[in-house]
Structure formats: C-alpha cells, structure tokens
Protein backbone atom coordinates (compact mmCIF):
# COMPACT_ATOMS: atom_id res chain seq x y z
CA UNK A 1 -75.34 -5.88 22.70
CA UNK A 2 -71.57 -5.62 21.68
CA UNK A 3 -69.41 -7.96 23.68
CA UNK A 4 -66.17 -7.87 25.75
CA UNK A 5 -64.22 -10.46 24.81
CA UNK A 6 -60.47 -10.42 24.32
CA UNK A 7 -59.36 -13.52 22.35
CA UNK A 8 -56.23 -14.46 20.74
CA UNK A 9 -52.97 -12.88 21.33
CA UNK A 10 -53.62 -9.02 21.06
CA UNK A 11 -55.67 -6.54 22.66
CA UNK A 12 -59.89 -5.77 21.19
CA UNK A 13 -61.16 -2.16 21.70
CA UNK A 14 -64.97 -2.82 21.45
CA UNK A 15 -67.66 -0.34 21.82
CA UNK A 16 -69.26 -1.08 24.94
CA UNK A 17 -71.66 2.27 25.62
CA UNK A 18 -71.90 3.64 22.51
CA UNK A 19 -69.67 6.51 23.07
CA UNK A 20 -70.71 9.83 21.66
CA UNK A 21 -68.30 11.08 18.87
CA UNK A 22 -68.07 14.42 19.81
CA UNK A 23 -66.69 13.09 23.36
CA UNK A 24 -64.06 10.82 21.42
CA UNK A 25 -63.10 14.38 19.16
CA UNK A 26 -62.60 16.15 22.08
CA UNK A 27 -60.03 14.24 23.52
CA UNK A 28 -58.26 13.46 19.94
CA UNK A 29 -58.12 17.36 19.53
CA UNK A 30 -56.65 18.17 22.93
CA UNK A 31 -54.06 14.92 22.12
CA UNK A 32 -53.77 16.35 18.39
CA UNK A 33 -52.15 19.39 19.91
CA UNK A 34 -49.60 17.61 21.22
CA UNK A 35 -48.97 15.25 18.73
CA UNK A 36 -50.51 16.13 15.61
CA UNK A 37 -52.80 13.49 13.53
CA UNK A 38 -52.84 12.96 9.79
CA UNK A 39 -54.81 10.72 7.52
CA UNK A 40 -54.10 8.82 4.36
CA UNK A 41 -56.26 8.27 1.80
CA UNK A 42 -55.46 5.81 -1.01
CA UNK A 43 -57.84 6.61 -4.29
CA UNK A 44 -58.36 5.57 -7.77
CA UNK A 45 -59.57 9.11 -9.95
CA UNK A 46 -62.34 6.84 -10.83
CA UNK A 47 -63.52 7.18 -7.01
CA UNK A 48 -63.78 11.00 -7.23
CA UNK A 49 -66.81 10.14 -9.81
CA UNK A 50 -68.83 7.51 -7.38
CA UNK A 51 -71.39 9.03 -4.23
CA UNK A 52 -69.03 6.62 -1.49
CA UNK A 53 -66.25 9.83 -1.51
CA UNK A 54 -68.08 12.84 -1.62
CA UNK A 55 -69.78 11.70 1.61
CA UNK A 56 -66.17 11.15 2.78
CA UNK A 57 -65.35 14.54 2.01
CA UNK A 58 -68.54 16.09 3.80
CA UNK A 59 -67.84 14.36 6.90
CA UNK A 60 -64.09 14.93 7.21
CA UNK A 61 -64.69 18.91 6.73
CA UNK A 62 -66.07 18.63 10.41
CA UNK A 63 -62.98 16.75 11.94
CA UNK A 64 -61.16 19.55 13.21
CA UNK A 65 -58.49 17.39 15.28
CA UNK A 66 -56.38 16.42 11.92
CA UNK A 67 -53.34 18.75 11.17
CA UNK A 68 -53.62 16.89 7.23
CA UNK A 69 -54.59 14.93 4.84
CA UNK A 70 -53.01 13.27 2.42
CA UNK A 71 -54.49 11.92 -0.63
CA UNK A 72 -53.07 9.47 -2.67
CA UNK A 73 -53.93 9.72 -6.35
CA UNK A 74 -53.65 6.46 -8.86
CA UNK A 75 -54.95 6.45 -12.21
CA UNK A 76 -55.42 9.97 -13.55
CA UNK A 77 -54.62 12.05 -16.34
CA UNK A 78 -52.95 15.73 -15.96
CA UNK A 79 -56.86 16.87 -16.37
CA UNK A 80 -58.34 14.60 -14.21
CA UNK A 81 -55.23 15.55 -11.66
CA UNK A 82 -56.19 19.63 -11.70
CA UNK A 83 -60.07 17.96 -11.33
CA UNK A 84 -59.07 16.51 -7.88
CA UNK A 85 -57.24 19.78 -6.74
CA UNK A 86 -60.61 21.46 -7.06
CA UNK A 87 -62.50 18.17 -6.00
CA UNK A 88 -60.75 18.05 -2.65
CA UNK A 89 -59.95 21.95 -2.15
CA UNK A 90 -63.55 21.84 0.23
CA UNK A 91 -61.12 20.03 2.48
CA UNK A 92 -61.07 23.15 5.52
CA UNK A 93 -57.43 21.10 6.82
CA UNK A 94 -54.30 21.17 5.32
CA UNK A 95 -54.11 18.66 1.66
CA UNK A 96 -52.55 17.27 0.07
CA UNK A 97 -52.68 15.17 -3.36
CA UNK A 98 -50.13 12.32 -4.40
CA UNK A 99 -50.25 12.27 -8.40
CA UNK A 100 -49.17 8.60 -8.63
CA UNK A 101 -49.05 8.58 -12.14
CA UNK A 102 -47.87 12.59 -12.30
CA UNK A 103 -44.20 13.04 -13.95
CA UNK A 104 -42.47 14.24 -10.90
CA UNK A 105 -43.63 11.05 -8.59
CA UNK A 106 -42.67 8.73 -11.78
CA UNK A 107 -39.18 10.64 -12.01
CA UNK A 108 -39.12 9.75 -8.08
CA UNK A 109 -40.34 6.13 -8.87
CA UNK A 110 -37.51 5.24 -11.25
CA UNK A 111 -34.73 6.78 -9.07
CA UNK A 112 -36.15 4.26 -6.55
CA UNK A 113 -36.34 0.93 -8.18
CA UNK A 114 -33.72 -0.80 -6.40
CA UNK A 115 -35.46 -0.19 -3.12
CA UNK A 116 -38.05 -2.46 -4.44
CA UNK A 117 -41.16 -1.03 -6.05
CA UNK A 118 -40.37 -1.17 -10.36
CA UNK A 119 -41.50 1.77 -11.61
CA UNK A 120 -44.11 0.66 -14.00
CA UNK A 121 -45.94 -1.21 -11.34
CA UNK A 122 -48.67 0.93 -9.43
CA UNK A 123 -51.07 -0.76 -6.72
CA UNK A 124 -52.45 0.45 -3.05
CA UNK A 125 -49.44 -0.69 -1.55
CA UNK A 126 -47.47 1.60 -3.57
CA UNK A 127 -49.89 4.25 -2.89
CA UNK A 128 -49.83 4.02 0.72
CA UNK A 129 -46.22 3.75 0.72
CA UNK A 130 -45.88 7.11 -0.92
CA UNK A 131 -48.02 9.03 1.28
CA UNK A 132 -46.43 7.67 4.14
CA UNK A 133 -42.99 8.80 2.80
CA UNK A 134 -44.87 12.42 2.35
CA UNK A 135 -45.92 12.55 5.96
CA UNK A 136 -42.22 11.13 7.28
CA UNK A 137 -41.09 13.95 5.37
CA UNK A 138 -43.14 16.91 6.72
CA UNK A 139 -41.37 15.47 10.11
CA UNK A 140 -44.17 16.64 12.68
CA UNK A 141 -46.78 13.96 12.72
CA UNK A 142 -47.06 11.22 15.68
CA UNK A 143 -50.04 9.59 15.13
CA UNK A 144 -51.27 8.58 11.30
CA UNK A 145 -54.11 7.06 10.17
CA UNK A 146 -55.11 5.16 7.03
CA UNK A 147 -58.56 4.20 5.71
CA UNK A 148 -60.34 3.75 1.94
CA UNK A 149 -61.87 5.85 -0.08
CA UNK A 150 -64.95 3.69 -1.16
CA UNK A 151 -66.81 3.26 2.34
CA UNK A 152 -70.55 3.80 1.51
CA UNK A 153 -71.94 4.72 4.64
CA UNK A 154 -68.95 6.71 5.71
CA UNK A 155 -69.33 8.57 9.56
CA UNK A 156 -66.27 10.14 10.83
CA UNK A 157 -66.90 8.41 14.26
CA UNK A 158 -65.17 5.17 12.00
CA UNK A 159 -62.16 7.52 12.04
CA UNK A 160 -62.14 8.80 15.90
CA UNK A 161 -62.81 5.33 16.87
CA UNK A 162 -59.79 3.73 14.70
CA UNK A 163 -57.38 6.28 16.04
CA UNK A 164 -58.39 6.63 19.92
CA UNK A 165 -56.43 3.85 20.60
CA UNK A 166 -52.97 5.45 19.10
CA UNK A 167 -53.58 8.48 19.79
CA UNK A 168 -54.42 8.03 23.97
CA UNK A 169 -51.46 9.25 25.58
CA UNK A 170 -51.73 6.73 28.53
CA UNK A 171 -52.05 3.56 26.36
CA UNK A 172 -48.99 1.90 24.47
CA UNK A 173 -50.19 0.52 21.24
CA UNK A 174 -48.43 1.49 18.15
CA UNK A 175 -50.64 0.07 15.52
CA UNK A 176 -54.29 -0.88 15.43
CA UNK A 177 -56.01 -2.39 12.97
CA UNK A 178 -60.02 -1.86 12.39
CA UNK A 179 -62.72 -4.15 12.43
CA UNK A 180 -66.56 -4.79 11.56
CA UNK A 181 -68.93 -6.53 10.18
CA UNK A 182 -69.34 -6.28 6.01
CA UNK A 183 -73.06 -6.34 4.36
CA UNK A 184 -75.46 -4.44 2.31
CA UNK A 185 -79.35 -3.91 1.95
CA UNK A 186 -80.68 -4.04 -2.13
CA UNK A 187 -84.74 -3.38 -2.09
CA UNK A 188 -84.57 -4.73 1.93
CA UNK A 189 -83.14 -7.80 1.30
CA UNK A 190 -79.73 -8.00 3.82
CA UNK A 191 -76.75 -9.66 2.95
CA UNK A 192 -73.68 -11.16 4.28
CA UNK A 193 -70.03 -9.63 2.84
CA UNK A 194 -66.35 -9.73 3.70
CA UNK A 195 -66.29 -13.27 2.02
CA UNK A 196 -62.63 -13.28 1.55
CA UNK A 197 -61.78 -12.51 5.25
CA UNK A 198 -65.10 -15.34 6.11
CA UNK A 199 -64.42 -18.06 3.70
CA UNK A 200 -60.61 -17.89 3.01
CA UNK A 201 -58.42 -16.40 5.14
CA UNK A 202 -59.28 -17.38 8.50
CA UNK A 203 -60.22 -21.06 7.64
CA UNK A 204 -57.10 -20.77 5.43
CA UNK A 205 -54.87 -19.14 8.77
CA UNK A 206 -56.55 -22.52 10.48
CA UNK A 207 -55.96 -25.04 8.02
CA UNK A 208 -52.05 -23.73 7.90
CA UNK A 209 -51.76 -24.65 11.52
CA UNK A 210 -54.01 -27.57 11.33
CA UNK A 211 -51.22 -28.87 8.10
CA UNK A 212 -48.07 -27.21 9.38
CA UNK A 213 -48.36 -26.86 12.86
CA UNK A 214 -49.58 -23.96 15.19
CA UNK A 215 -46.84 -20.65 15.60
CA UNK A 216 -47.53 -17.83 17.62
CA UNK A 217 -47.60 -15.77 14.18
CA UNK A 218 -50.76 -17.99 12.86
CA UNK A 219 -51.95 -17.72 16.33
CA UNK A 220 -51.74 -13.54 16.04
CA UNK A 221 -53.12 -13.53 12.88
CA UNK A 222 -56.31 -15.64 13.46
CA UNK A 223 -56.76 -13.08 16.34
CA UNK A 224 -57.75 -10.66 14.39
CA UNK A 225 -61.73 -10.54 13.68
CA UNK A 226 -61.77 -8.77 10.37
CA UNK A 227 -57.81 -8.94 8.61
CA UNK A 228 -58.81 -7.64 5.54
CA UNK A 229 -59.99 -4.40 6.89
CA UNK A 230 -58.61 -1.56 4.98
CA UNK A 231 -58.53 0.85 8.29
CA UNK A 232 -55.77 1.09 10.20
CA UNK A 233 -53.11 3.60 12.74
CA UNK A 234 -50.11 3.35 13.72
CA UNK A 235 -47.26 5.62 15.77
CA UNK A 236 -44.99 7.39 13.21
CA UNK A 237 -42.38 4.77 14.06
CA UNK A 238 -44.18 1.90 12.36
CA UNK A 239 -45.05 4.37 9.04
CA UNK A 240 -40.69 4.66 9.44
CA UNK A 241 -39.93 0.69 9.78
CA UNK A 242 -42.88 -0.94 7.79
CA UNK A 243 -42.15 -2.82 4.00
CA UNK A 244 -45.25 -2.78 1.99
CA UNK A 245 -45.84 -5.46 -0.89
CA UNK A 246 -46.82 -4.42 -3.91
CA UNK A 247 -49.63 -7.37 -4.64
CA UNK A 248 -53.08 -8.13 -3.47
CA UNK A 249 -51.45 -9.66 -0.11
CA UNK A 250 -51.19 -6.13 1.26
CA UNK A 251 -52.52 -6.28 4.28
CA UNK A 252 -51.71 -9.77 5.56
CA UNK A 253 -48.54 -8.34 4.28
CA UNK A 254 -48.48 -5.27 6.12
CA UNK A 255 -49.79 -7.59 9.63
CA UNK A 256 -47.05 -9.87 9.49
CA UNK A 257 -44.67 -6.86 9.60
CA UNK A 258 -46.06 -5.64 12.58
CA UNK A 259 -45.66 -8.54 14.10
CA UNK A 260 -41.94 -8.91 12.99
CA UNK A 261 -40.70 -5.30 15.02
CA UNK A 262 -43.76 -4.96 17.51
CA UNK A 263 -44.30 -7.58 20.59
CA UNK A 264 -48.24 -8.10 20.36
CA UNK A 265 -48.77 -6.04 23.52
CA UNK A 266 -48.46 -2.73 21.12
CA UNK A 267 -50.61 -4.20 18.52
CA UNK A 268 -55.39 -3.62 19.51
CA UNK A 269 -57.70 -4.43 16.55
CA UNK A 270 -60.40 -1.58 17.71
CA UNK A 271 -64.29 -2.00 16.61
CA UNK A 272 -64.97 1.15 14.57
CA UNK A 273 -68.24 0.60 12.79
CA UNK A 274 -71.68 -1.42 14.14
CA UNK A 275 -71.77 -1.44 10.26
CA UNK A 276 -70.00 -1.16 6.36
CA UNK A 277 -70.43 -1.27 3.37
CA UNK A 278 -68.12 -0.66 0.46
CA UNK A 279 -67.63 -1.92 -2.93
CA UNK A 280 -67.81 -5.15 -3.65
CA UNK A 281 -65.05 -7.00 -5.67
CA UNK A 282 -65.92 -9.26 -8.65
CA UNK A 283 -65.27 -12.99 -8.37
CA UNK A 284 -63.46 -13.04 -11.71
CA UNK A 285 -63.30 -16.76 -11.84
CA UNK A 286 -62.72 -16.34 -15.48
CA UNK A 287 -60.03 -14.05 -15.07
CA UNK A 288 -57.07 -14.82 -13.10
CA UNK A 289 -55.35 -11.54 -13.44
CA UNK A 290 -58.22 -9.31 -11.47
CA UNK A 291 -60.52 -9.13 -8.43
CA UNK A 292 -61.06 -11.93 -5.54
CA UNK A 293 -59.50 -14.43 -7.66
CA UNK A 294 -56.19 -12.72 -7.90
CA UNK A 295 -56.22 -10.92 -4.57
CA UNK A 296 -56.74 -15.07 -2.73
CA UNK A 297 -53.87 -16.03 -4.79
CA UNK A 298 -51.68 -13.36 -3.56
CA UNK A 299 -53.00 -13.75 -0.38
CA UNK A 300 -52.23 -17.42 -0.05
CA UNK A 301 -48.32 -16.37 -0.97
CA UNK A 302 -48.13 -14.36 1.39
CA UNK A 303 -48.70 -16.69 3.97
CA UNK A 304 -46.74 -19.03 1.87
CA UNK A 305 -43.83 -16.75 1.94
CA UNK A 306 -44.17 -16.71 6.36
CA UNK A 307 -43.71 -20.17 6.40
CA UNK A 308 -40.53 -20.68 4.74
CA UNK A 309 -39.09 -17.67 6.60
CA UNK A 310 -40.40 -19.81 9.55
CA UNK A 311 -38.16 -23.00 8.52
CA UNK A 312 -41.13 -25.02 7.34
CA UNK A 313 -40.67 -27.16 3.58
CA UNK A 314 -43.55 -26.88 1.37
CA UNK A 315 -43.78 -29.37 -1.01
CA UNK A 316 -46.57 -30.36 -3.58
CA UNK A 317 -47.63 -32.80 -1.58
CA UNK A 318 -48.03 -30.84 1.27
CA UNK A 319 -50.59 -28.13 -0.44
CA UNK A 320 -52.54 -30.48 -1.62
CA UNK A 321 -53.21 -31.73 2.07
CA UNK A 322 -53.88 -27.76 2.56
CA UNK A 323 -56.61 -27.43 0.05
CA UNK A 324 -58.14 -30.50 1.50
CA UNK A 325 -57.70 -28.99 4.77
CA UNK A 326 -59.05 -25.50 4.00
CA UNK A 327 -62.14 -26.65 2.18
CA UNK A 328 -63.43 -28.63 5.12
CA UNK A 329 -62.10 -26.07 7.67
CA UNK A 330 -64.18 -23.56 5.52
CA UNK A 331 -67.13 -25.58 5.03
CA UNK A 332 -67.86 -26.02 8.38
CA UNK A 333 -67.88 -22.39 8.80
CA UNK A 334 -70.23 -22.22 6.82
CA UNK A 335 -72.53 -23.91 9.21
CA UNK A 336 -72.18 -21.18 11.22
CA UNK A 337 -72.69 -18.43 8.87
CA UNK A 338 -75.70 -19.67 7.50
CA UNK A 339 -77.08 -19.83 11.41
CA UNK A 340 -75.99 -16.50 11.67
CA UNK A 341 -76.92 -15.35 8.44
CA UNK A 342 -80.56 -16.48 9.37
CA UNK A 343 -81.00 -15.72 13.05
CA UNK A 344 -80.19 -12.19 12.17
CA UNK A 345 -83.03 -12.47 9.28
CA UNK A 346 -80.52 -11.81 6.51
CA UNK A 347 -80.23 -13.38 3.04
CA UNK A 348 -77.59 -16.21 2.35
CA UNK A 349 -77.06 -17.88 -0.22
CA UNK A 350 -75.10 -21.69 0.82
CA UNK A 351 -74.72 -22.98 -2.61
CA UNK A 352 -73.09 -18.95 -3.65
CA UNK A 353 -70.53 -19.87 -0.66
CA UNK A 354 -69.79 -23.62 -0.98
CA UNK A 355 -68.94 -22.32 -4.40
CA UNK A 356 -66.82 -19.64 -3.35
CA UNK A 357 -65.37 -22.05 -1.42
CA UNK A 358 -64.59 -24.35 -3.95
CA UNK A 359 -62.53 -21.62 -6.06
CA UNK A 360 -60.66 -20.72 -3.63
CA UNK A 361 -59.18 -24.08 -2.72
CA UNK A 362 -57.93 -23.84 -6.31
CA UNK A 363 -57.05 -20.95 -5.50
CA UNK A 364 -54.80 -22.48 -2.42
CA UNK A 365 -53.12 -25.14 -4.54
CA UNK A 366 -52.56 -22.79 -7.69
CA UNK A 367 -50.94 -20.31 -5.17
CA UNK A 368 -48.63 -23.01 -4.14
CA UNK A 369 -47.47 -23.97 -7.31
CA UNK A 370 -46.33 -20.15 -8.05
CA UNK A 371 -44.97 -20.11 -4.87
CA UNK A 372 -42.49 -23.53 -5.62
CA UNK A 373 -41.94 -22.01 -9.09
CA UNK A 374 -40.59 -18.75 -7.92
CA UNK A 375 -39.70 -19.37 -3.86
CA UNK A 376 -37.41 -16.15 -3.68
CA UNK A 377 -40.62 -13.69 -5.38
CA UNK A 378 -40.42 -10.74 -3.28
CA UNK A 379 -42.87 -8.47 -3.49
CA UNK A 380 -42.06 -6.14 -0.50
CA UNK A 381 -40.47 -2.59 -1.03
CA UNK A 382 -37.59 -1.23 2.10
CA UNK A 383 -38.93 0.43 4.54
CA UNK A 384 -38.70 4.82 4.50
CA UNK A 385 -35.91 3.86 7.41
CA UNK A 386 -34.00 1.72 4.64
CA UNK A 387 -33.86 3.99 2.27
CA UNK A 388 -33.38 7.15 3.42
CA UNK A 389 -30.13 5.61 4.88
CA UNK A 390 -28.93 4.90 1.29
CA UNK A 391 -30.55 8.19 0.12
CA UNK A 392 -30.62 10.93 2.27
CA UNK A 393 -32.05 13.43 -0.24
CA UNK A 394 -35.35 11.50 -0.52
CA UNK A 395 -37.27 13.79 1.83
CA UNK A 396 -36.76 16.63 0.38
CA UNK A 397 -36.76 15.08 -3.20
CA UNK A 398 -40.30 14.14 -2.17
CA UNK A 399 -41.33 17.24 -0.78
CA UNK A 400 -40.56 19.32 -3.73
CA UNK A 401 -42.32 17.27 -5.93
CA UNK A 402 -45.53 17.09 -4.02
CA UNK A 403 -45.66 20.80 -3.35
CA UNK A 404 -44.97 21.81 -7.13
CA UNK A 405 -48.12 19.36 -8.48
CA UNK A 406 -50.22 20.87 -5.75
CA UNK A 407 -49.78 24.43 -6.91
CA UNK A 408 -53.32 25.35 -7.63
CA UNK A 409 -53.64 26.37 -11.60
C-alpha cells in the first residue's frame, strides 16, 4: 500500500490507485496537442548492444503523445553512428540522433568553449545539454522529458507518470524529478540498490546540516526520496535557464539549480515506478578516476561548492568533523535498512554496507581536500539563455548540424 505523505519542502506525486496507463496517455495526448512533448535520451553506443534499450525502444513505439525524440549519442565511431540511424529508425515519432563525438557537434563544441564545456571533455551532462539546445532550437516544445537509456525493466507508464505532473495544464510545477525504489532479483535472491542515494547522499545532506547548520537548500534537497534518479521534466523554461556540470555531481548539480530560479512550490518529485532496475556501477575502490568512487567525490563538491556560495568557511578541520559526522549519520541508517531489507524478505549484506560506508567517508574528506585545493573549480557550462545572447547563430548552427548527420545513407 503506497502512502500519502508529503514531507520536506516540495510537493510528492505518489501512486495512490494504481492508475491505468492508457488513462494517464490519454490525457498527455489531448495536452500534447497543445503543447507538444519531447524526450531525451542520453546513450553510450555501447547501450545500443545490451537487452535494457531495445525494450526501451519497443515500448516507446506505442507512446503516441510525443511529437520527438531526441537521442543523444556518446562514444561511437562514424560506423557505429550509421548503426544507430538504423537501430533507432523503428522509432514511429519524429528522431533524432546527437553524434557527440560526430565532426559537426565537435566543430560546434570548440566554437563553444568559453561558455564552459572544453571540447575534449564528453560526459552525460554534456550530453543532455546538447539535446536540450536541439529541442530549444526546433522552438515548439513546452513540456520535455529526460530519462536513461539502461532501465532493465523499462514500461512506458515510468514515462507518463514522470511527465503528468508538467504536462497537466491546471497544475504549476515546472520541473519534477522521479523517484523509486532500486533492486534486482539473481536466481530469486532480492537485493537492495541505489546505495549512493541510501548510504551517501542523504546521510551526507544530514551530516552537512548536522556540521554546518540547517538552510532551506539542505532542507529541499533531503526532501527528495530518491536524488540520484536519472528521470526527470521540466517546462521549456527550465531546459532555457538551467547550467549543467560536466562531472559525476550532475544531478545534485542540476537540483540545486532548480532551486536557485524556481520557488519550491514549482518543483514535485513524482513516484514513477513500484520498481527498477538498471545497471549497476562498480565500486572502483582501486580506481579513483571511475564508477561510485569518483561519482561520491564529485558529488561531495558539489555540495561543497553550495556552501561557500552560501557564506559558510570550510576548513580542514571542519571536514574532518563531516566524515565523522556522515559515518555515524550513515551507520545508523543502516539500522534501518537492514530492518527493511529483512521484513521485506530481501538479501542484505551489513558488513557489504558498513564497508561502503567506510569508503565513502574517505571519500567525504578526500573531496574536501580537492575542494580547498581548487575553491574556484567550476564545472558548470551557461545556460542555452546565456549563450545564445552572446551567440545568436547557435540555433541554427545547431540545427544544421543535427539534420546533415541524420541524413539516412
């Protein structure tokens, strides 16, 4: 039995009933004709080859309320570039395909430095950012929604749900961020996911106030049940004002700039899946460079980076009182993990977390010494507003280029 609870500072769609998705299509199509809906895909080539996006594909042929797609492309060859064109050419909407790493986008790329992305530096911030610029440039799309292309059990009810809320005339949110629970079934065994959103980032969001002192930012982001969620929609106004970062801190990143230009009335986390599963990054304790080791770092700057926009000084001393902080903030959580972990007659593993747990509180104080060793880092690139006021051909710079690589050969 789903509950109705609204806690923190923004607004919770839940599913209450179990509405049917044909009943949630039916309104999105009649809205769709008034305000058209696209959807943004960011992809690696490698995901073309896995089952997660062919399932993707098969379900989004039926979704007849989106006006386009938009696919961003990172990490592929000229051939493996013509591969997607026929890959995604099942797609019954209008397509199109982003070829990050395509001459015309890199020509684009370096004529765009100074606005804050270097050219040579690719990433799913970047990729978003690009297919947003695409749809701001086709100039007819109100409502836009983004999700990943690696969701194993993929329905398209995920996507009605995730854009009802944006898309309902009568309501006035302008971004909404998904949510649900992450796990996975191997030979019937259940387990627990989302560990970076469980065991670091909220107990990280409450050891910041517990160290620092409560804000209403820290307040709106521990409000959120699932911050990590790669899901989200927004008006077309917040795809116009929004800078992305180009690191692993994306989508605290991309929260905390919603916050900045949106009061939190306009901003619903919406429940869009009873459950998920996707692919799992590696720990890569050995590596610093890659996977959840990397992406906690980045995330931990990021909040970092708040804070001293905020007016607070963060000293050495002070981070090591975080990581102190954080570990027992998350080890208590743990307590009620486990509880649920085993109520719900799943597998967990408590010395896997505590573990976990343990990296990333060197994670927390290895973030902050980065942070004091380069305060000004700023990974954020303008906004489409920003620069198409200091370059007003962009638009149609952009347009050209995407419709000459999509040319079917």
């Amino acid at each position: 039995m789903p509950d109705f609870f609204q806690n923190g500072s923004i607004g919770t769609i839940h599913q209450l009933r179990g509405r049917e998705t044909a009943e949630l299509e039916k309104d999105l199509t009649l809205w769709g004709e008034e305000s058209p809906i696209a959807l943004v895909i960011p992809c690696l080539f490698s995901e073309l080859e896995n089952s997660a996006l062919p399932q993707i594909v098969e379900e989004l042929r039926e979704v007849s309320y989106l006006s386009e797609i938009v696919i961003g492309l990172d990490r592929a060859s000229g051939e493996q570039f013509e591969f997607a064109k026929k890959f995604f050419s099942k797609l019954p909407q209008r397509h199109r395909i982003l070829w990050q790493d395509g001459p015309r986008l890199q020509e684009i790329n370096y004529s765009l430095e100074r606005f804050g992305f270097p050219s040579e530096k690719s990433g799913k911030g970047k990729n978003v950012w690009y297919c947003l610029g695409y749809l701001l440039a086709r100039n007819r799309f109100q409502t836009i929604a983004c999700h990943d292309a690696d969701i194993r059990n993929y329905d398209r009810s995920l996507l009605a749900r995730l854009l009802y809320p944006i898309a309902q005339p009568s309501f006035n949110y302008a971004f909404a961020k998904g949510y649900y629970y992450r796990s996975s079934t191997d030979q019937g065994v259940t387990r627990l996911h989302g560990r970076v959103s469980r065991l670091y980032v909220t107990p990280l969001i409450r050891a910041l106030a517990t160290t620092f002192g409560r804000t209403d930012e820290l307040e709106y982001l521990d409000s959120f049940r699932y911050p990590l969620a790669g899901e989200s929609a927004m008006d077309i106004s917040v795809a116009r004002s929004l800078r992305f970062p180009s690191d692993w801190g994306l989508e605290i990143g991309v929260l905390s700039e919603v916050y900045a230009r949106y009061p939190n009335s306009r901003i619903c986390q919406v429940d869009i899946a009873s459950d998920y599963d996707h692919k799992h990054q590696p720990l890569s304790n050995n590596d610093k460079t890659i996977g959840l080791y990397r992406m906690s770092r980045d995330i931990a700057k990021a909040f970092f980076r708040k804070l001293t926009t905020s007016g607070f000084a963060l000293t050495q001393e002070s981070f090591r009182t975080l990581k102190a902080t954080y570990i027992r903030t998350a080890l208590e959580l743990i307590e009620h993990y486990e509880s649920d972990a085993i109520s719900n007659s799943m597998s967990y593993d408590r010395d896997q977390e505590e573990s976990m747990v343990s990296l990333f509180g060197q994670s927390v104080l290895e973030a902050g010494e980065g942070f004091l060793q380069n305060p000004l880092e700023n990974p954020f690139a303008a906004s489409w507003s920003e620069v198409q006021n200091e370059h007003e051909e962009i638009f149609e710079t952009l347009l050209t280029a995407v419709e000459s690589d999509n040319k079917m050969s």
